[in-house]
N, C-alpha and C. Protein backbone atom coordinates (compact mmCIF):
# COMPACT_ATOMS: atom_id res chain seq x y z
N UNK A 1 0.83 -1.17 0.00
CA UNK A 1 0.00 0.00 0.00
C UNK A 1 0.88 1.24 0.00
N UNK A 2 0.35 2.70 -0.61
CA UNK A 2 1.77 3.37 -0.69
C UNK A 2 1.35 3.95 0.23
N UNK A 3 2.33 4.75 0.54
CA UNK A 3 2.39 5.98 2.15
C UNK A 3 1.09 6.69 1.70
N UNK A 4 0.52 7.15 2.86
CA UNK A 4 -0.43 8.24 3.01
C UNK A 4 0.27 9.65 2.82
N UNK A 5 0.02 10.37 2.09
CA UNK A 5 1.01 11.97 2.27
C UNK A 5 0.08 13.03 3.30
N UNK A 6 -0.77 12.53 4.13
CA UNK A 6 -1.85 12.99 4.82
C UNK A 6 -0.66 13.86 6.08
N UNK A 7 -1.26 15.50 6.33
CA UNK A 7 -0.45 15.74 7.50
C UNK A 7 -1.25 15.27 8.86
N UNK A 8 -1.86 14.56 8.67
CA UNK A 8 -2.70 14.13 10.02
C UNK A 8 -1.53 13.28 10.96
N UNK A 9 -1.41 13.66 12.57
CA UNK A 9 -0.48 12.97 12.65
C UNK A 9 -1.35 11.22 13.66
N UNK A 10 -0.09 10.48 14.01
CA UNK A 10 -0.88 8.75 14.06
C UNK A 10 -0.47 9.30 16.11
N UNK A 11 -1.57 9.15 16.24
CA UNK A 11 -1.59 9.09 18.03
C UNK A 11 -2.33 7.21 18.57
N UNK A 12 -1.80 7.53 19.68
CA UNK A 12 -1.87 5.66 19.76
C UNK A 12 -3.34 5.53 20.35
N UNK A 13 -4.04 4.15 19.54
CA UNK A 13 -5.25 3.94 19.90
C UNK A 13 -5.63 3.10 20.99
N UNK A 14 -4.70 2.73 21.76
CA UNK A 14 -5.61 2.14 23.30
C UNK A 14 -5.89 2.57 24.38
N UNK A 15 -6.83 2.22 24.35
CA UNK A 15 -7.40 3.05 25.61
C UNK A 15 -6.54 3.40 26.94
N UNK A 16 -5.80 2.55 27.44
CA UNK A 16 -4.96 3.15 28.52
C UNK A 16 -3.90 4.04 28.31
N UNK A 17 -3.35 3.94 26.33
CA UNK A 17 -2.37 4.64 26.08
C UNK A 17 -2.56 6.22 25.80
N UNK A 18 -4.44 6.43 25.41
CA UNK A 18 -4.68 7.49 25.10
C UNK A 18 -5.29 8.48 26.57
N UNK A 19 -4.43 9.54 26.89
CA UNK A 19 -4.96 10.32 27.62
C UNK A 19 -5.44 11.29 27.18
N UNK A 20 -6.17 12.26 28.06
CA UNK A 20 -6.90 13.05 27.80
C UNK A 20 -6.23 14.60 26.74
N UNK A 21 -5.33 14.88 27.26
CA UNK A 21 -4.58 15.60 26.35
C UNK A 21 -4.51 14.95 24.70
N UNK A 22 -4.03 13.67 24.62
CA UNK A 22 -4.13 13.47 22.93
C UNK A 22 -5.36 13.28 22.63
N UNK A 23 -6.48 12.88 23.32
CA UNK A 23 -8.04 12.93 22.92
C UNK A 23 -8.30 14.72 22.55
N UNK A 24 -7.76 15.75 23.60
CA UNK A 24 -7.79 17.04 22.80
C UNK A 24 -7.36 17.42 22.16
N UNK A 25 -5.94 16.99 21.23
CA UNK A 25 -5.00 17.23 19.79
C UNK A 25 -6.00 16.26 19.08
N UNK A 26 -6.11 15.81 18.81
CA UNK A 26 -6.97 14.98 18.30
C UNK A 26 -8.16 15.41 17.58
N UNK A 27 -9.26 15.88 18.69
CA UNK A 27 -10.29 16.71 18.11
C UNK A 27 -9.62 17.93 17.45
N UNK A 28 -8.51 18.72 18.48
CA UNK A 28 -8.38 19.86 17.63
C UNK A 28 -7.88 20.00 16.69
N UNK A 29 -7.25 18.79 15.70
CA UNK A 29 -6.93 18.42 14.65
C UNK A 29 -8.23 18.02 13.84
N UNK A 30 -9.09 17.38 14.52
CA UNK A 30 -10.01 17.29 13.42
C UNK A 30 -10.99 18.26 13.01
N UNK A 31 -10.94 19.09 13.69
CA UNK A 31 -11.68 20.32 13.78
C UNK A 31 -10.89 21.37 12.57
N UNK A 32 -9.19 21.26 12.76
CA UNK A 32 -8.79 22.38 11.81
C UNK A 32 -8.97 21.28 10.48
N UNK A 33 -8.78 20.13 10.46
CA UNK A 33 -9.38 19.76 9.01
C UNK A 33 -10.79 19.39 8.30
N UNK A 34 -11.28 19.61 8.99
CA UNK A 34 -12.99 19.72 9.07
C UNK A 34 -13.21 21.97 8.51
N UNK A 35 -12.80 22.50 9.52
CA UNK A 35 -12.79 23.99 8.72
C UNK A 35 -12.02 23.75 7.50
N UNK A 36 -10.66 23.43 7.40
CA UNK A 36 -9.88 23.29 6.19
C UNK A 36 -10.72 22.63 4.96
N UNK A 37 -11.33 21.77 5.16
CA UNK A 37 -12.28 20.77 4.16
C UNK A 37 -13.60 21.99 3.89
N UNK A 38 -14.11 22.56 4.97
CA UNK A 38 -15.46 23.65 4.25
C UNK A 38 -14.69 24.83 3.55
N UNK A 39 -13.65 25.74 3.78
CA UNK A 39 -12.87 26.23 3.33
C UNK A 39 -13.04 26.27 1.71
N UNK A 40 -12.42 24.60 1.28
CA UNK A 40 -12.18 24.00 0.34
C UNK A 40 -13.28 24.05 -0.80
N UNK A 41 -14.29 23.60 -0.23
CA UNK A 41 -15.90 23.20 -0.75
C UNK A 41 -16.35 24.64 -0.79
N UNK A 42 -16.26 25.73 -0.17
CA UNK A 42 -17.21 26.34 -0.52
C UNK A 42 -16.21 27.58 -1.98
N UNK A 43 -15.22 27.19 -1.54
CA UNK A 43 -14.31 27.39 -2.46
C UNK A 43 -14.46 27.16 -3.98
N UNK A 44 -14.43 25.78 -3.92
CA UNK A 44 -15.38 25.25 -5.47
C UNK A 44 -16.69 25.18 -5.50
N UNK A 45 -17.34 25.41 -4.70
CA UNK A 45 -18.37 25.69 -4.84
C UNK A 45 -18.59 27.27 -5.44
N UNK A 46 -18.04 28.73 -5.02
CA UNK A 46 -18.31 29.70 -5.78
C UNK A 46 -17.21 29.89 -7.12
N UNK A 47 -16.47 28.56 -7.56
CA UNK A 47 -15.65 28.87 -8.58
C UNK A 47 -17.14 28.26 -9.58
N UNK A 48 -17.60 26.81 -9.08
CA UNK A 48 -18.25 26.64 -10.20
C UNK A 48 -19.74 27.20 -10.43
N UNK A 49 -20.36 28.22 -9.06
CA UNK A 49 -21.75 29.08 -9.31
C UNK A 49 -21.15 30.75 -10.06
N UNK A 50 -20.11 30.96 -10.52
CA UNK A 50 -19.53 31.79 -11.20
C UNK A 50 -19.38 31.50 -12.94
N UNK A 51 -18.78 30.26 -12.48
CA UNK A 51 -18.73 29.55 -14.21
C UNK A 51 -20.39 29.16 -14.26
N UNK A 52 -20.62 28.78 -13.84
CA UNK A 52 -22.74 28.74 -14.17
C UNK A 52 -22.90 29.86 -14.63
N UNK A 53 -22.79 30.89 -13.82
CA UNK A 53 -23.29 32.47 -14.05
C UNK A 53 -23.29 33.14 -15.27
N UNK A 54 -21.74 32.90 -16.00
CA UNK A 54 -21.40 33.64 -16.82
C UNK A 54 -21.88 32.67 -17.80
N UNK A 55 -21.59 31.61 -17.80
CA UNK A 55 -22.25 30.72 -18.82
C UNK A 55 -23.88 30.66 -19.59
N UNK A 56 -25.18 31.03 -18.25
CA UNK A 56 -26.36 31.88 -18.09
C UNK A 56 -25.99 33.19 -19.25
N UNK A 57 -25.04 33.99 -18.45
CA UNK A 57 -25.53 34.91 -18.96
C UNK A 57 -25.06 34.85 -20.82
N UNK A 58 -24.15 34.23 -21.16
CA UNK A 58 -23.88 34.28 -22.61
C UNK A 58 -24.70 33.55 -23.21
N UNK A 59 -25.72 32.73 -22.83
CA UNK A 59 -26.81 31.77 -23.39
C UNK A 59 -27.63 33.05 -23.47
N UNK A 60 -28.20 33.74 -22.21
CA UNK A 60 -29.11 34.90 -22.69
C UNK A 60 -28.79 35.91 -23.44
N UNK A 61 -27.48 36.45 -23.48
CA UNK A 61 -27.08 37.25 -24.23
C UNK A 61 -27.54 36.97 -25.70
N UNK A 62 -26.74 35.48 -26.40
CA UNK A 62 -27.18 35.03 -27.64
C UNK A 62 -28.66 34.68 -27.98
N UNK A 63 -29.60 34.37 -27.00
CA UNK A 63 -31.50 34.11 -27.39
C UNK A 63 -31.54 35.40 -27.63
N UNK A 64 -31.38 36.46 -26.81
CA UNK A 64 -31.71 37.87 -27.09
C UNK A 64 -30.97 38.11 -28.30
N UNK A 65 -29.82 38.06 -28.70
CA UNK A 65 -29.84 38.31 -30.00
C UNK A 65 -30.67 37.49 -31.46
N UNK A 66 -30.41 36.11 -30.70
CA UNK A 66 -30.71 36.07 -31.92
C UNK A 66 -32.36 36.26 -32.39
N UNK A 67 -33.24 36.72 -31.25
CA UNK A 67 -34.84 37.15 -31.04
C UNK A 67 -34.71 37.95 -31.86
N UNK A 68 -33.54 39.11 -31.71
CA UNK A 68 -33.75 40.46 -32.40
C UNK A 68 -33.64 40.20 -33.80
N UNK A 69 -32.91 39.32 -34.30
CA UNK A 69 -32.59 39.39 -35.48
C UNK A 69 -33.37 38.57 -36.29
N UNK A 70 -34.45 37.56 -35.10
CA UNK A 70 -35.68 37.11 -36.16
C UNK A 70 -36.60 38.17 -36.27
N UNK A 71 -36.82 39.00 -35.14
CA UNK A 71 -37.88 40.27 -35.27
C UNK A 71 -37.73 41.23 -36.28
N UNK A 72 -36.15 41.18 -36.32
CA UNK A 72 -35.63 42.20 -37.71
C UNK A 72 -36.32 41.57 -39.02
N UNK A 73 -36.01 40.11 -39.00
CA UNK A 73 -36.52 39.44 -40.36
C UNK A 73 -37.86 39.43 -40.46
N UNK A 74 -38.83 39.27 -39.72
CA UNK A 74 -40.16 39.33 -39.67
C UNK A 74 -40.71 40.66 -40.19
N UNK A 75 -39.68 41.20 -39.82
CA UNK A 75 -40.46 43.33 -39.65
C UNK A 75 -39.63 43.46 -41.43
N UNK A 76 -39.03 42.94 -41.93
CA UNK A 76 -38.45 43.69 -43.06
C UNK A 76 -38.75 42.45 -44.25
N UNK A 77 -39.80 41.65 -43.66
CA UNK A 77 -40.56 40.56 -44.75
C UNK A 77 -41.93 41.26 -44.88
N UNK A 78 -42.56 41.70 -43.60
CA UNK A 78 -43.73 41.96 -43.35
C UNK A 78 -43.61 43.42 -44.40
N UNK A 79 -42.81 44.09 -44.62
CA UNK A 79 -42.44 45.33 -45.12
C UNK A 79 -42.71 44.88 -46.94
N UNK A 80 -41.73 44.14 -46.83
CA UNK A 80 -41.66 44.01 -48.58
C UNK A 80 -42.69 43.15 -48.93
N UNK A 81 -43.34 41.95 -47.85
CA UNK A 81 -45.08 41.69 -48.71
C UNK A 81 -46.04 43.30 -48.19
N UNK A 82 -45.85 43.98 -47.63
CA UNK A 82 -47.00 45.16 -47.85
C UNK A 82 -46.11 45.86 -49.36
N UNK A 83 -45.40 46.13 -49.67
CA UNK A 83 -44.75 46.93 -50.76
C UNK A 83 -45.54 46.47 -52.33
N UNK A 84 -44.58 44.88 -52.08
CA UNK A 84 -45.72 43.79 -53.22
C UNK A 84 -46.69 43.88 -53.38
N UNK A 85 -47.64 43.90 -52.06
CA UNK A 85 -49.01 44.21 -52.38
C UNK A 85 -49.67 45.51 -52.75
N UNK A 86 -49.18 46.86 -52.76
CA UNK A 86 -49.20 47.96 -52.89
C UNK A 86 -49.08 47.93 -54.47
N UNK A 87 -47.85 47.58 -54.95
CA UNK A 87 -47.78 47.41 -56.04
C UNK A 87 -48.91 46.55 -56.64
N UNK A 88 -49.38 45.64 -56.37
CA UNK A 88 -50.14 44.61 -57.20
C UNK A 88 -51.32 45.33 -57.60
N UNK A 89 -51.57 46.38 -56.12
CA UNK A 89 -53.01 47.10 -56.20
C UNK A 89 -52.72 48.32 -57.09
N UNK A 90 -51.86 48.36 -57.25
CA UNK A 90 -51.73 49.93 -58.27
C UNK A 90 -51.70 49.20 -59.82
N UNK A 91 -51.08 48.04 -59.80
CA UNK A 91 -51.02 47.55 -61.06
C UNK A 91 -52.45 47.23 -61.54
N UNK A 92 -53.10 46.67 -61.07
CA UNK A 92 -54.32 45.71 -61.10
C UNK A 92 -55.43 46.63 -60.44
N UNK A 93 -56.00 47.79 -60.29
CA UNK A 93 -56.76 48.36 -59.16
C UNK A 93 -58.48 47.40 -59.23
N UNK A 94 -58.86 47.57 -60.99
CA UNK A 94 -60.11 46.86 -60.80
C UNK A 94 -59.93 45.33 -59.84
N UNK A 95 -58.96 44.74 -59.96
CA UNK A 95 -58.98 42.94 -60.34
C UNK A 95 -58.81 43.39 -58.33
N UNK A 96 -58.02 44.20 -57.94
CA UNK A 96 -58.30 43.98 -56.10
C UNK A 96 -59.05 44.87 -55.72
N UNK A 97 -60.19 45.62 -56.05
CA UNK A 97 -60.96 45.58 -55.19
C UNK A 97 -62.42 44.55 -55.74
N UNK A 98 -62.54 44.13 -56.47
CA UNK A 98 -63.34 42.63 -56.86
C UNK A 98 -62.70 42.05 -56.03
N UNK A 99 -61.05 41.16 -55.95
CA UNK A 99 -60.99 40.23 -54.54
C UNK A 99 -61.70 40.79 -53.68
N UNK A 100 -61.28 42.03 -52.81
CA UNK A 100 -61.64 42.28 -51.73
C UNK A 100 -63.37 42.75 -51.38
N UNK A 101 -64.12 42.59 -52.72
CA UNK A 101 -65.42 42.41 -52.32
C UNK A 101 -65.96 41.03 -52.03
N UNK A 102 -64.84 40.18 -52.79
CA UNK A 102 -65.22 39.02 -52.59
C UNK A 102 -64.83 37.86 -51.52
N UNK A 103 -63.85 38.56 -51.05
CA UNK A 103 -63.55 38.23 -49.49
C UNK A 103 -64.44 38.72 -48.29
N UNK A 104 -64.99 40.21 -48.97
CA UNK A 104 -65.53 40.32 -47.44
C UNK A 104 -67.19 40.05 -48.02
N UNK A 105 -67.73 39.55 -48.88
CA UNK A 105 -68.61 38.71 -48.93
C UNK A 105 -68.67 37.26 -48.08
N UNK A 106 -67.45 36.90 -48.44
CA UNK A 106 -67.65 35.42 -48.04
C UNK A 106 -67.28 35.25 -46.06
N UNK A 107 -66.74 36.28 -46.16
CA UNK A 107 -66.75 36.54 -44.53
C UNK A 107 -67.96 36.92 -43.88
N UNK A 108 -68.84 37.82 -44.85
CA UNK A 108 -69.89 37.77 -44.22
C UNK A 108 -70.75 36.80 -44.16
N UNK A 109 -70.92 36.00 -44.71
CA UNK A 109 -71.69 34.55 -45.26
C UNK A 109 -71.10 33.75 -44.17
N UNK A 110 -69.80 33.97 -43.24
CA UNK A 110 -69.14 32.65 -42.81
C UNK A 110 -69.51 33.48 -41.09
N UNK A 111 -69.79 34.63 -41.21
CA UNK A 111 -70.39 35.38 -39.72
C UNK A 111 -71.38 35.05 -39.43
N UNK A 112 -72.69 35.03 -40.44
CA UNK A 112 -73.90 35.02 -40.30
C UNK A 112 -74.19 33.39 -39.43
N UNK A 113 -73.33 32.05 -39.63
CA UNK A 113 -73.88 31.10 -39.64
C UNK A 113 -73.74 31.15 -37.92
């Protein structure tokens, strides 16, 4: 088995050999490696709720962009079918407003029921 590299030190375990003094090095050894061990933990613990954090925030950073840049595409599609259609109606004026009597005919026909 290889050596322990542990600084804990080896105090003797029988009962008549252990007095009360090494029963108190003892605890007070386990006590500074017990703080030493939360120390440790809470240690990696705010290294890795930091790396979460920033990680959060560059996920939101990129949805928010890339929201904006479908809203951009929506708003500058929605733009050029109103343009198209502007045009169609200047080209064609009789032939759309016949559609559009004949749409809002059939809407009314589809209200009434």
């Amino acid at each position: 088995m290889p050596a322990s590299t542990s600084t804990t030190t080896e105090f003797p375990r029988s009962a008549s050999a252990a007095s009360t003094k090494d029963i108190e090095l003892q605890l007070e050894q386990l006590r500074e490696d017990i703080a030493s061990l939360a120390k440790t933990v809470a240690a990696v613990g705010n290294e890795k709720a930091s790396e979460v954090k920033g990680k959060a925030k560059r996920a939101a950073a990129e949805a928010t962009d890339a929201s904006y840049q479908i809203a951009e595409a929506a708003k500058n599609q929605a733009i050029s079918l109103e343009q198209d259609l502007e045009r169609q109606i200047r080209a064609n004026p009789i032939q759309s407003v016949a559609i559009a009597a004949g749409l809002g005919f059939v809407l009314a026909l589809l209200t009434r029921r």
